[in-house]
Protein backbone atom coordinates (compact mmCIF):
# COMPACT_ATOMS: atom_id res chain seq x y z
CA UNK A 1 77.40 112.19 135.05
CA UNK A 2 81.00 112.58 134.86
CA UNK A 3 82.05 116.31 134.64
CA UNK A 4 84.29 114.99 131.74
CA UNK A 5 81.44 114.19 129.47
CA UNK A 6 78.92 117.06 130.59
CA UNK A 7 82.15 119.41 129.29
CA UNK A 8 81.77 117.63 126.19
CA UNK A 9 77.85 117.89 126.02
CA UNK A 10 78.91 121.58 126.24
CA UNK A 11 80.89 121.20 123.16
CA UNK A 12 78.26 119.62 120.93
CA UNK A 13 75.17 122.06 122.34
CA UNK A 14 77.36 124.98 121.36
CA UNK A 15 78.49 123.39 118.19
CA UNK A 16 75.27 122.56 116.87
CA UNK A 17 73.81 126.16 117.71
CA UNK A 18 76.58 127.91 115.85
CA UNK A 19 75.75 125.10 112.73
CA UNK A 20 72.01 125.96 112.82
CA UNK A 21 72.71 129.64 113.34
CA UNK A 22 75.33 129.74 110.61
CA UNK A 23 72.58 127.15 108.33
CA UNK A 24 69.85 129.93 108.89
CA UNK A 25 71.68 132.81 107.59
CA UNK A 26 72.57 130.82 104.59
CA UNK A 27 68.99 129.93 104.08
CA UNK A 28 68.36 133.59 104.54
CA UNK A 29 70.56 135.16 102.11
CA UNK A 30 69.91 132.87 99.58
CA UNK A 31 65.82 133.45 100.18
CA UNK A 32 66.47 136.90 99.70
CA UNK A 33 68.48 136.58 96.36
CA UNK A 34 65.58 134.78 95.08
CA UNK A 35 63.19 137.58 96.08
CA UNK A 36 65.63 139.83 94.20
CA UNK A 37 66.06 137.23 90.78
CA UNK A 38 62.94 136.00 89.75
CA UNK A 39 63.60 131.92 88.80
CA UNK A 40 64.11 132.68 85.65
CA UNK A 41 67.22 135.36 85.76
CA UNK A 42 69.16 133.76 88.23
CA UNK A 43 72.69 134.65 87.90
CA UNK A 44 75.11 132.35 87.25
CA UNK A 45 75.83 130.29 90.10
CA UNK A 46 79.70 130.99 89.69
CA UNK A 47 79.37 134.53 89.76
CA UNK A 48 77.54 133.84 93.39
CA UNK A 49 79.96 132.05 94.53
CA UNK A 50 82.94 134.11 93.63
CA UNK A 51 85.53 134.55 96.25
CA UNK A 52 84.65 136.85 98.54
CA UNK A 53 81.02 137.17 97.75
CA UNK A 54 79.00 137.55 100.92
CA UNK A 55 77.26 134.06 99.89
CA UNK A 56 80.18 132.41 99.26
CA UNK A 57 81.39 133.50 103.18
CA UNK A 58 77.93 132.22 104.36
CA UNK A 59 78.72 128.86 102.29
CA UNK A 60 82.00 128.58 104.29
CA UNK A 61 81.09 129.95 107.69
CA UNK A 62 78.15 127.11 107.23
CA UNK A 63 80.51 124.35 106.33
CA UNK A 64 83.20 125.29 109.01
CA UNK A 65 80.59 124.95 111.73
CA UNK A 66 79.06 121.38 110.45
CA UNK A 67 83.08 120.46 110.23
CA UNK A 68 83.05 121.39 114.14
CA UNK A 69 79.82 120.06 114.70
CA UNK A 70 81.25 116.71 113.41
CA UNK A 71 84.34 116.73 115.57
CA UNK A 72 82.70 117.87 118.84
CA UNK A 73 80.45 114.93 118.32
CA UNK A 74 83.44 112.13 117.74
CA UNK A 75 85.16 114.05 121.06
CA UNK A 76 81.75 113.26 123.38
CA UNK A 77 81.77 109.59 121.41
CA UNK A 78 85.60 109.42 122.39
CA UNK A 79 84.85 110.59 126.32
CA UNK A 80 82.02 108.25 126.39
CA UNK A 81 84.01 105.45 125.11
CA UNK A 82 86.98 105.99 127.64
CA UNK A 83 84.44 106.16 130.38
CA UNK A 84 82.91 102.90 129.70
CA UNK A 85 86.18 101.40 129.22
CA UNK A 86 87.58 102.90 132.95
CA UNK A 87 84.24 101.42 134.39
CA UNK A 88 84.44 97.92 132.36
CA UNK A 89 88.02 97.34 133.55
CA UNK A 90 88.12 94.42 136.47
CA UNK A 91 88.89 95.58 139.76
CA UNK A 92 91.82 93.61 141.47
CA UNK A 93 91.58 93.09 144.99
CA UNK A 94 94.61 92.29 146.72
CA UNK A 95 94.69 90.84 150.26
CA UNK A 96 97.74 91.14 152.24
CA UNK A 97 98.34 89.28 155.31
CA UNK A 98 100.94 90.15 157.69
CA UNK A 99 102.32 87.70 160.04
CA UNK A 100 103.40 89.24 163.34
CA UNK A 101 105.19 87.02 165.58
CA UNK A 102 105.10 87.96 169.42
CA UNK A 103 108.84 88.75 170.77
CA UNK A 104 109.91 85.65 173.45
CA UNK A 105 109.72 86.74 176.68
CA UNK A 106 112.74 86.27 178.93
């Protein structure tokens, strides 16, 4: 494996832990305002999502990671791509011949 697209592997294996990380605490903090509203007294959803609401940074940290989770995957596509195009490209052999002629002796 090319150390091109094992860099890029990299990429995507960190990107997706930081999504799933970033997911769970989401998931978390929203499983913990339900345990503090019942169903039924649920704030407004605005008022949860007001700027600079510790949900609301969740909501964003989540959706900045799946951005880069998105691009680190179209990079390794990309590498891949350029590496099967550098191996799919003909190989031109060129043969030179050289013609020495012997000096005339005297």
């Amino acid at each position: 494996m090319q150390r091109e697209l094992a860099a890029y592997q990299r990429l995507l294996i960190v990107a997706c832990r930081r999504y799933l990380e970033a997911d769970h605490a989401l998931a978390s903090k929203l499983n913990d305002m339900r345990a503090v509203f019942p169903p039924e007294r649920i704030p407004y959803r605005g008022t949860i999502g007001a700027p600079g609401s510790p949900v609301r940074r969740l909501y964003e940290d989540r959706d900045r990671a799946l951005l880069r989770l998105h691009s680190a995957r179209e990079k390794l596509d990309a590498a891949r791509a350029r590496i099967c195009q550098r191996q799919a490209r003909p190989t031109k052999i060129l043969l030179l011949t050289a013609r020495f002629d012997q000096p005339a002796s005297k």
